[in-house]
PDB file of N, CA and C in Angstrom:
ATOM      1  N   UNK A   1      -3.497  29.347   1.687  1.00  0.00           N
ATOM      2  CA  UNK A   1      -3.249  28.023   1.130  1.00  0.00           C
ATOM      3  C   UNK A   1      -2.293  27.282   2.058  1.00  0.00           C
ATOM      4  N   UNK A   2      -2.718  25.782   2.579  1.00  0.00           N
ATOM      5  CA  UNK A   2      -1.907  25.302   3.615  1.00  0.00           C
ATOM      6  C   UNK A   2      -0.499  24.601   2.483  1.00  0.00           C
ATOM      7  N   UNK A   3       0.926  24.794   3.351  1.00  0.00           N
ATOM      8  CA  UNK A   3       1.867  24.536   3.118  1.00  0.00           C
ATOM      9  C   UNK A   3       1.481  22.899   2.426  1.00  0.00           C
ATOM     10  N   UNK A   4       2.887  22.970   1.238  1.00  0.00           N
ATOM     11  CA  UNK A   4       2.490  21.892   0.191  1.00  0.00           C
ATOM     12  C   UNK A   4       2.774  20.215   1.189  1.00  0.00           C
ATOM     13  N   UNK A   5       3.696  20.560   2.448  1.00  0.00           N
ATOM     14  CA  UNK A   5       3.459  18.893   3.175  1.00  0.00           C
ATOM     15  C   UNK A   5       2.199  18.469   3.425  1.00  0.00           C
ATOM     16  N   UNK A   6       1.595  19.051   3.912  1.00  0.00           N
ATOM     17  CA  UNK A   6      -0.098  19.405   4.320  1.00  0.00           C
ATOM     18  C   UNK A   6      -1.050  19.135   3.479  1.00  0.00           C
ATOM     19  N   UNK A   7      -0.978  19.474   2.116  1.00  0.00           N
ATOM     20  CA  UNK A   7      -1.178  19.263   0.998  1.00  0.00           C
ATOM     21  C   UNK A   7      -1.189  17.532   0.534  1.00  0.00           C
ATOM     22  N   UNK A   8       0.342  17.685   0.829  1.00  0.00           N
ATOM     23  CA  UNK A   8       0.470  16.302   0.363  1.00  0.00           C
ATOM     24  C   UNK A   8      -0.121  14.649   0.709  1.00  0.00           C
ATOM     25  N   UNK A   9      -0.103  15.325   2.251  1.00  0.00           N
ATOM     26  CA  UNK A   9      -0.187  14.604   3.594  1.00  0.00           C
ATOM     27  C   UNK A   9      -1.870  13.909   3.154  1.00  0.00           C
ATOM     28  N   UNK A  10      -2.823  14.855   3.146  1.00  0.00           N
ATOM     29  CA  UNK A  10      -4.201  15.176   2.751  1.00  0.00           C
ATOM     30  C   UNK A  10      -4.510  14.110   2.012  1.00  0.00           C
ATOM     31  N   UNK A  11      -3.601  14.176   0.762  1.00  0.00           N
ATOM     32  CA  UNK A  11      -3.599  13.664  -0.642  1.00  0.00           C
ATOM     33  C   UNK A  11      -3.783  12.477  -0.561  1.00  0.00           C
ATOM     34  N   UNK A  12      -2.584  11.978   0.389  1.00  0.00           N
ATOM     35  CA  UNK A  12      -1.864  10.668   0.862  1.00  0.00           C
ATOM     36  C   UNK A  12      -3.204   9.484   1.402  1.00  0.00           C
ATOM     37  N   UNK A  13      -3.726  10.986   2.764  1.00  0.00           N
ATOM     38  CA  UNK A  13      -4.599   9.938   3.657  1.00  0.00           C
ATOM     39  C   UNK A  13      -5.707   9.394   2.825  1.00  0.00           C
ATOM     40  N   UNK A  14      -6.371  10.487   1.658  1.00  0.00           N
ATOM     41  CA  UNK A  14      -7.476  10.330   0.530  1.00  0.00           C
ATOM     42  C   UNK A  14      -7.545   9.077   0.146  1.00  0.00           C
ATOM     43  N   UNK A  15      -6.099   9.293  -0.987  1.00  0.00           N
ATOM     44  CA  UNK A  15      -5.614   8.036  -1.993  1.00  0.00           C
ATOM     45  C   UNK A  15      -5.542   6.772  -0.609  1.00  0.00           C
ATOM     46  N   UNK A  16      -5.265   6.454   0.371  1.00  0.00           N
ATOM     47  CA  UNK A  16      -4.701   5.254   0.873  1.00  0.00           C
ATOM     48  C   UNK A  16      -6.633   5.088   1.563  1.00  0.00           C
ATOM     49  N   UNK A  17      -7.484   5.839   1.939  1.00  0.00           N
ATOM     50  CA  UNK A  17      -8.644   5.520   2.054  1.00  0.00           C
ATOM     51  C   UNK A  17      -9.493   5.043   0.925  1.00  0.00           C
ATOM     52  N   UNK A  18      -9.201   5.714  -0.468  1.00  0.00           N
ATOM     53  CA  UNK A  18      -9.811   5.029  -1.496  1.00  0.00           C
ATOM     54  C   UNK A  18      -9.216   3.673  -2.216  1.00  0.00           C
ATOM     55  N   UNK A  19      -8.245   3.389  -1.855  1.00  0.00           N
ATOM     56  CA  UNK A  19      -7.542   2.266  -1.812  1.00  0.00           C
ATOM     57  C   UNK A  19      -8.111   0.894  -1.318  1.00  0.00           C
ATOM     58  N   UNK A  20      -7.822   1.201   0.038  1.00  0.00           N
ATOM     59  CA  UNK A  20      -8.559   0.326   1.347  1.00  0.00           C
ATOM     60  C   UNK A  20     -10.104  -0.102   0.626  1.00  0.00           C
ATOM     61  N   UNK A  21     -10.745   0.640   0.070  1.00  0.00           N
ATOM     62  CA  UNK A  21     -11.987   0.506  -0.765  1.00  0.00           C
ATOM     63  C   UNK A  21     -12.288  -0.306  -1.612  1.00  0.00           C
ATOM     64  N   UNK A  22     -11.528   0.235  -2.800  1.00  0.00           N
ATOM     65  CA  UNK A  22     -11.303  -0.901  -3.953  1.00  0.00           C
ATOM     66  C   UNK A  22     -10.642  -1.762  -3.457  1.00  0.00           C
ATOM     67  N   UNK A  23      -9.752  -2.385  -2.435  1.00  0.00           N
ATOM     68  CA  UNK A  23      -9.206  -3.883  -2.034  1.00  0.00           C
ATOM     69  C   UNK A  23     -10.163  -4.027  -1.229  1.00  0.00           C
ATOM     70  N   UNK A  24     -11.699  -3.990  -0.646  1.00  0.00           N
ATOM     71  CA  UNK A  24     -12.143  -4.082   0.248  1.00  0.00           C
ATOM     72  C   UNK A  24     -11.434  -4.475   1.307  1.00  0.00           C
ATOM     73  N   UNK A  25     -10.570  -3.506   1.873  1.00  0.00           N
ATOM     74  CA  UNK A  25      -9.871  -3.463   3.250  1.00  0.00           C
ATOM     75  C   UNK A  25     -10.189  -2.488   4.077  1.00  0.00           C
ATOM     76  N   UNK A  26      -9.540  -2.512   5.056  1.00  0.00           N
ATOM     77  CA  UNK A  26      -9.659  -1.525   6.093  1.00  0.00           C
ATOM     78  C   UNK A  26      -8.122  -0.653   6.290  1.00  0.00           C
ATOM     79  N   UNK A  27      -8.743   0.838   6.477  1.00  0.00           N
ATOM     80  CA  UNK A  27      -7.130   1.471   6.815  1.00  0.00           C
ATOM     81  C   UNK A  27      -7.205   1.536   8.431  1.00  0.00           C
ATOM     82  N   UNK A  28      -5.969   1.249   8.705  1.00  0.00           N
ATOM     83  CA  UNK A  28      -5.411   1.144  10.165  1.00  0.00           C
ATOM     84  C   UNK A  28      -5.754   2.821  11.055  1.00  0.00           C
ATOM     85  N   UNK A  29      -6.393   2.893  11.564  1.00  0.00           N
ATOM     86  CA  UNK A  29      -6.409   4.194  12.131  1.00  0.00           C
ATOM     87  C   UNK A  29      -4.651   4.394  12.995  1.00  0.00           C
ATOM     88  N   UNK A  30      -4.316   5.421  12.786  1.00  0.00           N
ATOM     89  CA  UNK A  30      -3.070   5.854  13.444  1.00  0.00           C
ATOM     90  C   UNK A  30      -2.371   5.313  12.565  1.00  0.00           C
ATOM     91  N   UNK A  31      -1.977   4.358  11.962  1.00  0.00           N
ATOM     92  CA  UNK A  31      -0.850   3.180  11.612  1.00  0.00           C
ATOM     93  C   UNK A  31       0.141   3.843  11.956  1.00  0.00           C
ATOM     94  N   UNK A  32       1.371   3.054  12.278  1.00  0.00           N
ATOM     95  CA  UNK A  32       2.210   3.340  12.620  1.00  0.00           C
ATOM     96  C   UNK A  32       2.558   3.966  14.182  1.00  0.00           C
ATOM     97  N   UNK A  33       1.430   3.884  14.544  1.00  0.00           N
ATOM     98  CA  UNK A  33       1.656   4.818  15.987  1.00  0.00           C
ATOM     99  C   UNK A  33       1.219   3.859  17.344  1.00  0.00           C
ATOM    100  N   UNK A  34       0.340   2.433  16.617  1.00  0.00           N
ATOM    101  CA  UNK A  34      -0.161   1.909  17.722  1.00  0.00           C
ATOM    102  C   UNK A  34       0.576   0.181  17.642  1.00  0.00           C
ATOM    103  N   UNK A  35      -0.167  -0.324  18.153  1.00  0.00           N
ATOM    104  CA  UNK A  35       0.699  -1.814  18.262  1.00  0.00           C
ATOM    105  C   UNK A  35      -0.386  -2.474  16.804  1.00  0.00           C
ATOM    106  N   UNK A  36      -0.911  -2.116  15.896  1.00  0.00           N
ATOM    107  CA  UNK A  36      -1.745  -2.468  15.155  1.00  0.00           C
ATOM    108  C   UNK A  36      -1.107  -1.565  13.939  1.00  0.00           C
ATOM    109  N   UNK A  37       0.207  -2.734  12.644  1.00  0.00           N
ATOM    110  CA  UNK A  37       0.777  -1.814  12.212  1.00  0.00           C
ATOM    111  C   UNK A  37       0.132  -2.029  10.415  1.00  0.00           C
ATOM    112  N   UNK A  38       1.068  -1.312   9.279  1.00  0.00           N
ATOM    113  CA  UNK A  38       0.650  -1.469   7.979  1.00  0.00           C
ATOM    114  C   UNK A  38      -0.638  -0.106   7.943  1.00  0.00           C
ATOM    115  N   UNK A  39      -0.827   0.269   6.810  1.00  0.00           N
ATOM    116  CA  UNK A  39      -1.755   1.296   6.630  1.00  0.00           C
ATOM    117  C   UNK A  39      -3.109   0.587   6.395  1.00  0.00           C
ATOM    118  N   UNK A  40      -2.969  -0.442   5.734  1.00  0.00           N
ATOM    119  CA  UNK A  40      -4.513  -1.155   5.036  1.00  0.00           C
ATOM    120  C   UNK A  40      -4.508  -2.415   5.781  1.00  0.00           C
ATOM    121  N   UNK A  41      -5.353  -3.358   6.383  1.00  0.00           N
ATOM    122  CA  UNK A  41      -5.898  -4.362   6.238  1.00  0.00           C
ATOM    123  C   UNK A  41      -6.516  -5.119   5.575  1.00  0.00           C
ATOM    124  N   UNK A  42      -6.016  -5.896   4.538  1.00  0.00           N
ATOM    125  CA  UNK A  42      -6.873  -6.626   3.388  1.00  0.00           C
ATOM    126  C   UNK A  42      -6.796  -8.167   3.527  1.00  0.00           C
ATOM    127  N   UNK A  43      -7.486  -9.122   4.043  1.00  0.00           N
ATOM    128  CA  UNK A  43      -7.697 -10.672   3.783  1.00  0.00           C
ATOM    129  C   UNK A  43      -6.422 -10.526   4.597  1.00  0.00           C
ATOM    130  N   UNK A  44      -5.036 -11.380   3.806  1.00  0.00           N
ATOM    131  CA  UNK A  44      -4.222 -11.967   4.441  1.00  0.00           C
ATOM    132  C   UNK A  44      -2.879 -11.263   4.543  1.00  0.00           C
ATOM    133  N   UNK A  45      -3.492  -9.894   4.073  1.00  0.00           N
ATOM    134  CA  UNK A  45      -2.249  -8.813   4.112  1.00  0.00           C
ATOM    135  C   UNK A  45      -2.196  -7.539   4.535  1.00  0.00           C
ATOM    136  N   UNK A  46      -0.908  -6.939   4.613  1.00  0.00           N
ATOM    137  CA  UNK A  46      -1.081  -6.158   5.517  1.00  0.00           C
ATOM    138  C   UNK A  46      -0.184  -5.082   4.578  1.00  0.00           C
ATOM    139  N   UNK A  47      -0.464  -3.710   3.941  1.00  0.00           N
ATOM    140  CA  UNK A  47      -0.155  -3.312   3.207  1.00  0.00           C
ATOM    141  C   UNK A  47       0.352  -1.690   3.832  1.00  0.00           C
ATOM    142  N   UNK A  48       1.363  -1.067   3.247  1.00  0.00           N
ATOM    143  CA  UNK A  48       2.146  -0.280   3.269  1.00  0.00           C
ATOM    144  C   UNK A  48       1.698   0.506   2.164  1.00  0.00           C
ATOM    145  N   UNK A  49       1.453   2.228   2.206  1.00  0.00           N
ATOM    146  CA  UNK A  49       0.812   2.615   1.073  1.00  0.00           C
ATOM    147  C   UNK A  49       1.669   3.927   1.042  1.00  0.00           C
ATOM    148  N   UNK A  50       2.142   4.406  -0.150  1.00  0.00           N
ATOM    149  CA  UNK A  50       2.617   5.417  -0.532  1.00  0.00           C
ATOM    150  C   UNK A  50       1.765   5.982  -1.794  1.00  0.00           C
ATOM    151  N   UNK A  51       1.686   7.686  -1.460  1.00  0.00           N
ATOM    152  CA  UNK A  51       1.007   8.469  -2.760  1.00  0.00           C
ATOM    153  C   UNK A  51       1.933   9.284  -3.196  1.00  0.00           C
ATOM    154  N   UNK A  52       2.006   9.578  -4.100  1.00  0.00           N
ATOM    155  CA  UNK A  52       2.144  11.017  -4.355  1.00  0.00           C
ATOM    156  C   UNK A  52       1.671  11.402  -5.710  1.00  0.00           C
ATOM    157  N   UNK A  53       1.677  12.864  -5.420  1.00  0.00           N
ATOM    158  CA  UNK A  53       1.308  13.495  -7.190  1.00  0.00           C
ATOM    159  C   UNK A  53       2.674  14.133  -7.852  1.00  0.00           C
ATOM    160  N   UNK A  54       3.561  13.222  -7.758  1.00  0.00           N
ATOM    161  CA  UNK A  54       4.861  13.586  -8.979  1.00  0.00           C
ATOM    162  C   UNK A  54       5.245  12.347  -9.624  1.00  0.00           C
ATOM    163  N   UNK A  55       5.742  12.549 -10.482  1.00  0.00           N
ATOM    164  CA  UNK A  55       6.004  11.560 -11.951  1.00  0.00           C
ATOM    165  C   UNK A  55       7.196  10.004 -11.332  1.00  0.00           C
ATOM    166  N   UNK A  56       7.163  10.440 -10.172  1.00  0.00           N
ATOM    167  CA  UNK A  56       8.228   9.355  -9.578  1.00  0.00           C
ATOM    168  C   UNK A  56       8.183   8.962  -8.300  1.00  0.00           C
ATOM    169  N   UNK A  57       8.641   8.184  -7.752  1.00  0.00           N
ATOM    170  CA  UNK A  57       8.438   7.837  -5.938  1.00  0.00           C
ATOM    171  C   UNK A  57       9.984   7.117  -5.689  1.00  0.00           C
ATOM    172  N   UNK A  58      10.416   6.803  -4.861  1.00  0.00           N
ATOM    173  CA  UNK A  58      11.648   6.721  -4.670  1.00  0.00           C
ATOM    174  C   UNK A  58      11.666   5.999  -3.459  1.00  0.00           C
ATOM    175  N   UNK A  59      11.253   4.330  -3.798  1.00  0.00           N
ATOM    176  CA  UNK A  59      11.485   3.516  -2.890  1.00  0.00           C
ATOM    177  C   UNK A  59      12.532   3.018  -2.228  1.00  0.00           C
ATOM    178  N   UNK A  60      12.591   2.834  -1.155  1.00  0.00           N
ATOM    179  CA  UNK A  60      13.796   2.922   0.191  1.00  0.00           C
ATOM    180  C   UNK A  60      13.507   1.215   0.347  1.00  0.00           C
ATOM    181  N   UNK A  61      14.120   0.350   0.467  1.00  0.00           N
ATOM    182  CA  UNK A  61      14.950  -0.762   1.499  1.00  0.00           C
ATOM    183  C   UNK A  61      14.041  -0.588   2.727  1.00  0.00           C
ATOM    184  N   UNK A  62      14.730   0.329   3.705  1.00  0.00           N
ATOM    185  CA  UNK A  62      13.962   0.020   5.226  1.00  0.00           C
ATOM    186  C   UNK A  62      12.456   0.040   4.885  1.00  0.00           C
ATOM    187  N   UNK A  63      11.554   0.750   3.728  1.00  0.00           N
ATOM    188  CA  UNK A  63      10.481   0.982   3.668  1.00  0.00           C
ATOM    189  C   UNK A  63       9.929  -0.368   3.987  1.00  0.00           C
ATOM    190  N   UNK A  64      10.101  -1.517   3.039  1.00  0.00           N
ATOM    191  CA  UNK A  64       9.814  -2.751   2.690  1.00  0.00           C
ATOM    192  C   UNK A  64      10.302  -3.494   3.892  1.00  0.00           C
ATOM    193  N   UNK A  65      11.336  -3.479   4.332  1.00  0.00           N
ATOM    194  CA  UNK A  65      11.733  -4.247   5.497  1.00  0.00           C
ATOM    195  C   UNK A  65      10.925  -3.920   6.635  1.00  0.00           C
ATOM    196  N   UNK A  66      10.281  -2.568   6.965  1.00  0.00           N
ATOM    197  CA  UNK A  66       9.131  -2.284   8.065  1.00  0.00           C
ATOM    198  C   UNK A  66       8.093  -2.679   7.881  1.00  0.00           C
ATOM    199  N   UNK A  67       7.331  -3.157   6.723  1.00  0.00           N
ATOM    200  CA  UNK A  67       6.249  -3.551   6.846  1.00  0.00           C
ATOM    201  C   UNK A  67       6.186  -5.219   6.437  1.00  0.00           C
ATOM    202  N   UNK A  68       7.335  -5.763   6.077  1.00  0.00           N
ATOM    203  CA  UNK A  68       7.791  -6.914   6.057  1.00  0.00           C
ATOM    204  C   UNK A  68       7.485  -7.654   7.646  1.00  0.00           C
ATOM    205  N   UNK A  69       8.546  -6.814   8.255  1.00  0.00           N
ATOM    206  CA  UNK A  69       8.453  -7.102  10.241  1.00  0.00           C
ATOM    207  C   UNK A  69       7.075  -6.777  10.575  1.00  0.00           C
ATOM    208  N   UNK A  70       6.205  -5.695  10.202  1.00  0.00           N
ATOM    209  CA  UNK A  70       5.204  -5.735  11.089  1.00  0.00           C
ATOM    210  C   UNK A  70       4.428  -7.038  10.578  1.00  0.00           C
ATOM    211  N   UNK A  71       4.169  -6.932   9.091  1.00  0.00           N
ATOM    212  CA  UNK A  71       2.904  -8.389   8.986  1.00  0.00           C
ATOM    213  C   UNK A  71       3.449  -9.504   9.073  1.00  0.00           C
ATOM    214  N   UNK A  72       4.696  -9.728   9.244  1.00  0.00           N
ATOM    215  CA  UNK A  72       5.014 -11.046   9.502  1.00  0.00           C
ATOM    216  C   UNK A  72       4.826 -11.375  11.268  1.00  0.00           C
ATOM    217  N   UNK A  73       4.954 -10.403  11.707  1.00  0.00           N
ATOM    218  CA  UNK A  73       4.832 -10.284  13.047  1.00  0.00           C
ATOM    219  C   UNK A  73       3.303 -10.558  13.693  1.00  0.00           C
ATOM    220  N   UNK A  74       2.568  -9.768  12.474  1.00  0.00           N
ATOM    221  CA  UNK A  74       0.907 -10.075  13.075  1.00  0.00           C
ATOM    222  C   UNK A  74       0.123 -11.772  12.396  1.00  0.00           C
ATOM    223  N   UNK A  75       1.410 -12.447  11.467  1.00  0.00           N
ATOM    224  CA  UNK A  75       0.950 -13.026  10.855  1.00  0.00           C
ATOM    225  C   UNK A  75       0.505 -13.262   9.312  1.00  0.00           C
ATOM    226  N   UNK A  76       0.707 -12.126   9.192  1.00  0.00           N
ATOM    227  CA  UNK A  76      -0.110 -11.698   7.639  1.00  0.00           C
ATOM    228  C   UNK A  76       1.476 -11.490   6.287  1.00  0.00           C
ATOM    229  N   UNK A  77       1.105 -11.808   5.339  1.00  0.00           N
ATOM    230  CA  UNK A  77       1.544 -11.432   3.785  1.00  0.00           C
ATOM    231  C   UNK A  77       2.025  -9.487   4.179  1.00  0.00           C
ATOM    232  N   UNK A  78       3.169  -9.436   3.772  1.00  0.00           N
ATOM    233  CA  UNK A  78       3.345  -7.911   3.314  1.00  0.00           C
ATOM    234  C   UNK A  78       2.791  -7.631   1.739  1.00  0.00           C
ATOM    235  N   UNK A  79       2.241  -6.368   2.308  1.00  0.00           N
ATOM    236  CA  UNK A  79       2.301  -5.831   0.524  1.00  0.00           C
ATOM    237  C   UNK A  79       2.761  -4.236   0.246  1.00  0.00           C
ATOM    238  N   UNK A  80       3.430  -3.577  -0.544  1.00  0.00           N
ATOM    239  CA  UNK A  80       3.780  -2.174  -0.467  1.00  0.00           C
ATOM    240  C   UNK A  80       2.994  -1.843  -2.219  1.00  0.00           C
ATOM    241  N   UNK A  81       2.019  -0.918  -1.160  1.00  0.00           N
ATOM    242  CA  UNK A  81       0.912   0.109  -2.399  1.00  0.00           C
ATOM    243  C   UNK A  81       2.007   1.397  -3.198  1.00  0.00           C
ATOM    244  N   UNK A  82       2.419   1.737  -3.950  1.00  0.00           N
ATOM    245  CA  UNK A  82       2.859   2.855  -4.438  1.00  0.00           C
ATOM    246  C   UNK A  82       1.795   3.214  -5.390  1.00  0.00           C
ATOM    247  N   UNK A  83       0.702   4.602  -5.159  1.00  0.00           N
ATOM    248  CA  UNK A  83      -0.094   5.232  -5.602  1.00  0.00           C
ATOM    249  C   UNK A  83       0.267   6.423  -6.866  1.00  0.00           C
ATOM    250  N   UNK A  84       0.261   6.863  -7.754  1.00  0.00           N
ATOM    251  CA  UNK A  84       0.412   7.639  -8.341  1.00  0.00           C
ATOM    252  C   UNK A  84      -1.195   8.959  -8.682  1.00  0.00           C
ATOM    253  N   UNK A  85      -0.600   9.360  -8.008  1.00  0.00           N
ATOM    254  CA  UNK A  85      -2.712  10.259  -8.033  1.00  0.00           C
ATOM    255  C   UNK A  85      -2.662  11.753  -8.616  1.00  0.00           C
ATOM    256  N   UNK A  86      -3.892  11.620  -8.919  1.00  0.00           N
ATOM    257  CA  UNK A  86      -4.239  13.049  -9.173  1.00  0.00           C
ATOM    258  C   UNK A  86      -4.423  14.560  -7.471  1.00  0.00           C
ATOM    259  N   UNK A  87      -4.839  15.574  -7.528  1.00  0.00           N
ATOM    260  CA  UNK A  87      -4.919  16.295  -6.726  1.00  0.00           C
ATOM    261  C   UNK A  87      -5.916  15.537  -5.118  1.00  0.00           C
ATOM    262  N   UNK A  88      -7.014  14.884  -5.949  1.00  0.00           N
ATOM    263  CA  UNK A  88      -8.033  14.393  -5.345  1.00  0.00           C
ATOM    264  C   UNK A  88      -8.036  13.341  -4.266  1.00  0.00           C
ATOM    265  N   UNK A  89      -6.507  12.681  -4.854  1.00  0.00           N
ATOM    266  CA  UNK A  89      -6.161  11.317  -4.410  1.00  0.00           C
ATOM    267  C   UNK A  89      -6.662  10.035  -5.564  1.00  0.00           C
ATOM    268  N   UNK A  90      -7.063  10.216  -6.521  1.00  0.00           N
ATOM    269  CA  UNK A  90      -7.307   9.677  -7.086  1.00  0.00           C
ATOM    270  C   UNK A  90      -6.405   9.062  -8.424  1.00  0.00           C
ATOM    271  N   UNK A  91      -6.004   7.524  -8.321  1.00  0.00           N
ATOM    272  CA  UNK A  91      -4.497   6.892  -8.986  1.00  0.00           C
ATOM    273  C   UNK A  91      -4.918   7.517 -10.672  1.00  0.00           C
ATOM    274  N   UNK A  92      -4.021   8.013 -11.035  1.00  0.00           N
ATOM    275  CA  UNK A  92      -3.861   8.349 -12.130  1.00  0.00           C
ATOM    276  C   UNK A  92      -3.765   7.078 -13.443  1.00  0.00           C
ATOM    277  N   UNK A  93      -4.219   6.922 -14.705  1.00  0.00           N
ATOM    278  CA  UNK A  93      -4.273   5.469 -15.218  1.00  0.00           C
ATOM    279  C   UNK A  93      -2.754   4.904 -15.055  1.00  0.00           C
ATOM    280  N   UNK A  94      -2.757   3.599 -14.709  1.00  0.00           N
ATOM    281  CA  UNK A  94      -1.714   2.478 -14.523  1.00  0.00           C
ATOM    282  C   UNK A  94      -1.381   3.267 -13.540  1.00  0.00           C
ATOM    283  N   UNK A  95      -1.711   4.278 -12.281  1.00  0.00           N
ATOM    284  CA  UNK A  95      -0.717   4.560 -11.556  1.00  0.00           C
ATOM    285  C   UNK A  95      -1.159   3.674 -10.107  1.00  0.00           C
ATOM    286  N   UNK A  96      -1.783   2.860  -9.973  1.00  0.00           N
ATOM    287  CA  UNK A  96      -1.844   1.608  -8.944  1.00  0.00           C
ATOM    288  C   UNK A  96      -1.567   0.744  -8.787  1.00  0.00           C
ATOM    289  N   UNK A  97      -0.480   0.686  -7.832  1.00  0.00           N
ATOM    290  CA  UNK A  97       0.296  -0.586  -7.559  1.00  0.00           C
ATOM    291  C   UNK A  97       0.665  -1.084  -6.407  1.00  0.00           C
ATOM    292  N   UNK A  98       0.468  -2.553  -6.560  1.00  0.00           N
ATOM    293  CA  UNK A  98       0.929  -3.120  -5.116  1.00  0.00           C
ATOM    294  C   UNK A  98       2.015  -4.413  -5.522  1.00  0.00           C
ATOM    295  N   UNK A  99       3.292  -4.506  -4.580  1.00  0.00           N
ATOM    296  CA  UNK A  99       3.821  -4.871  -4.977  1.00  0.00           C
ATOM    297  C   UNK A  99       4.050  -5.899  -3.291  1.00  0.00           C
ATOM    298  N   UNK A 100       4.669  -7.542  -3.775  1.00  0.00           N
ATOM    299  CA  UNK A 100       4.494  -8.715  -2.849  1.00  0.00           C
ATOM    300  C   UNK A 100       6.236  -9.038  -2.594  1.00  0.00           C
ATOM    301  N   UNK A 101       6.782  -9.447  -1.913  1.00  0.00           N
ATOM    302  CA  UNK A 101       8.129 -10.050  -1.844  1.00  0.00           C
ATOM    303  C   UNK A 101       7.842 -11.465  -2.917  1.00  0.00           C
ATOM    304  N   UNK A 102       9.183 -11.677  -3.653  1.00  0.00           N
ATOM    305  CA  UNK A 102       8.923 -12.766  -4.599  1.00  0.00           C
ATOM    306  C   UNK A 102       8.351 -14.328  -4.229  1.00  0.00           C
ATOM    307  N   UNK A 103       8.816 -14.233  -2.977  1.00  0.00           N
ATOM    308  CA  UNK A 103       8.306 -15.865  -1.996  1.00  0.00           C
ATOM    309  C   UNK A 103       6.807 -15.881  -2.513  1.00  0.00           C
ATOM    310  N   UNK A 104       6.303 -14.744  -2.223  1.00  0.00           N
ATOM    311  CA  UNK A 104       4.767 -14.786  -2.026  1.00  0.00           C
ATOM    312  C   UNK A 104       4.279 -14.688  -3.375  1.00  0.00           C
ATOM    313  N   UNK A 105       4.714 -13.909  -4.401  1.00  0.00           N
ATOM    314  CA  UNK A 105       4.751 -13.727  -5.579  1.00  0.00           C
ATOM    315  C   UNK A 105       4.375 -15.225  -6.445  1.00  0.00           C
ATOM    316  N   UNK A 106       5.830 -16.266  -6.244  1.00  0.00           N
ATOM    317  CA  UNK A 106       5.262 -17.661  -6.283  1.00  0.00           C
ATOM    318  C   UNK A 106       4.593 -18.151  -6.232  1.00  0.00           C
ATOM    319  N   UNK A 107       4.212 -18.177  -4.770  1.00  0.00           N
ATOM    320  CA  UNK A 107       2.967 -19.081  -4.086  1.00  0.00           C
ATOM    321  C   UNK A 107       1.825 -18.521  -4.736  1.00  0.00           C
ATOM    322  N   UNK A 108       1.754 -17.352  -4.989  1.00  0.00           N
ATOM    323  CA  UNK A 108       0.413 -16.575  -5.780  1.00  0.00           C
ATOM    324  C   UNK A 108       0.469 -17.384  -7.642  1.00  0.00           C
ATOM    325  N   UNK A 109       1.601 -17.323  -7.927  1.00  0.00           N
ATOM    326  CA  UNK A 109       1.458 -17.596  -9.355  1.00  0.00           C
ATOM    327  C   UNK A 109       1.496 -19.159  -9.376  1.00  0.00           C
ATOM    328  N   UNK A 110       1.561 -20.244  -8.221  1.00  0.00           N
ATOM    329  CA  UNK A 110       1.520 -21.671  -8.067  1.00  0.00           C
ATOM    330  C   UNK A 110      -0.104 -21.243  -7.802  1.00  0.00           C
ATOM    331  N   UNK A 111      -0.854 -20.718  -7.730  1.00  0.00           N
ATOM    332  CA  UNK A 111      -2.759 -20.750  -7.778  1.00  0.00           C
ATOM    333  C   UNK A 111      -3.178 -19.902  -8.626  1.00  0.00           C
ATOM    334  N   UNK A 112      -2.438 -19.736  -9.810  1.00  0.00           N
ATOM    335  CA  UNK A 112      -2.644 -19.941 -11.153  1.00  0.00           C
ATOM    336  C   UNK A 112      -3.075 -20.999 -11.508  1.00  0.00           C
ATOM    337  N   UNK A 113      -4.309 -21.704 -12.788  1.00  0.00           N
ATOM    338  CA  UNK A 113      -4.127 -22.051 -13.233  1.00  0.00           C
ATOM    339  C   UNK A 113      -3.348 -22.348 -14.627  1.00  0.00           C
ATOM    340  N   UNK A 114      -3.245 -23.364 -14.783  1.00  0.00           N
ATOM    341  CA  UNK A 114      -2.086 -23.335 -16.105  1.00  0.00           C
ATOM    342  C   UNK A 114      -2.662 -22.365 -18.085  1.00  0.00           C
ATOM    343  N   UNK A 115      -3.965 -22.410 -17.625  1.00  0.00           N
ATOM    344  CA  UNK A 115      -4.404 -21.302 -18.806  1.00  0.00           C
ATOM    345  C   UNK A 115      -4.309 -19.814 -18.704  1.00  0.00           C
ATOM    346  N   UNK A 116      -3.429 -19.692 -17.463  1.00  0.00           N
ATOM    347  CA  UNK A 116      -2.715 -17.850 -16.940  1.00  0.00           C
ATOM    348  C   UNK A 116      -4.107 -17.364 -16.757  1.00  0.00           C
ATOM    349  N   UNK A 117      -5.246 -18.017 -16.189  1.00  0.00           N
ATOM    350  CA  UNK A 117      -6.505 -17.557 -15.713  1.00  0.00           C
ATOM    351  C   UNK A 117      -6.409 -17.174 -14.194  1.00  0.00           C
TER     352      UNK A 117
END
């Protein structure tokens, strides 16, 4: 049985490929390793994806500030995915989320219409 990082790692690449799916995006091959940064490519954003299979995740500051710099850098909206999954990679119910800096948050809820449609 491969060691549980390995495990995890697996889990990670699964969930952030079935992701990329349902947002019809693309995952970054390498991310992080090439001049082409963010894990997903979706429309006008550029998304940061975390999995895991425990009851909690434990978001960091620099996390958000790195993928802040890269898509602002390529142009694009940040977004940070925190996944909650089963073994498979697969988000456990309500465990899918993507979360926007509030600027953008705005501008998203100003193309609302006023019936919260």
């Amino acid at each position: 049985m491969p060691p549980a990082s390995k495990t995890i790692g697996a889990v990670g690449r699964t969930a952030e490929a079935k992701l990329a799916e349902r947002l019809d995006g693309k995952c970054t091959p390498a991310s992080g390793a090439r001049d082409s940064k963010g894990d997903i490519k979706v429309g006008r954003f550029r998304l940061e994806a975390k999995a895991t299979e425990s009851a909690s995740y434990g978001l960091k500051h620099d996390e958000l500030a790195k993928i802040t710099q890269e898509a602002t850098a390529a142009g694009k909206y940040p977004a940070f995915a925190v996944l909650f999954v089963n073994p498979r990679g697969d988000p456990l119910r309500f465990g899918s989320w993507v979360a926007v800096p509030e600027h953008i948050f705005k501008q998203m809820m100003g193309a609302v219409d006023e019936s919260g449609d």
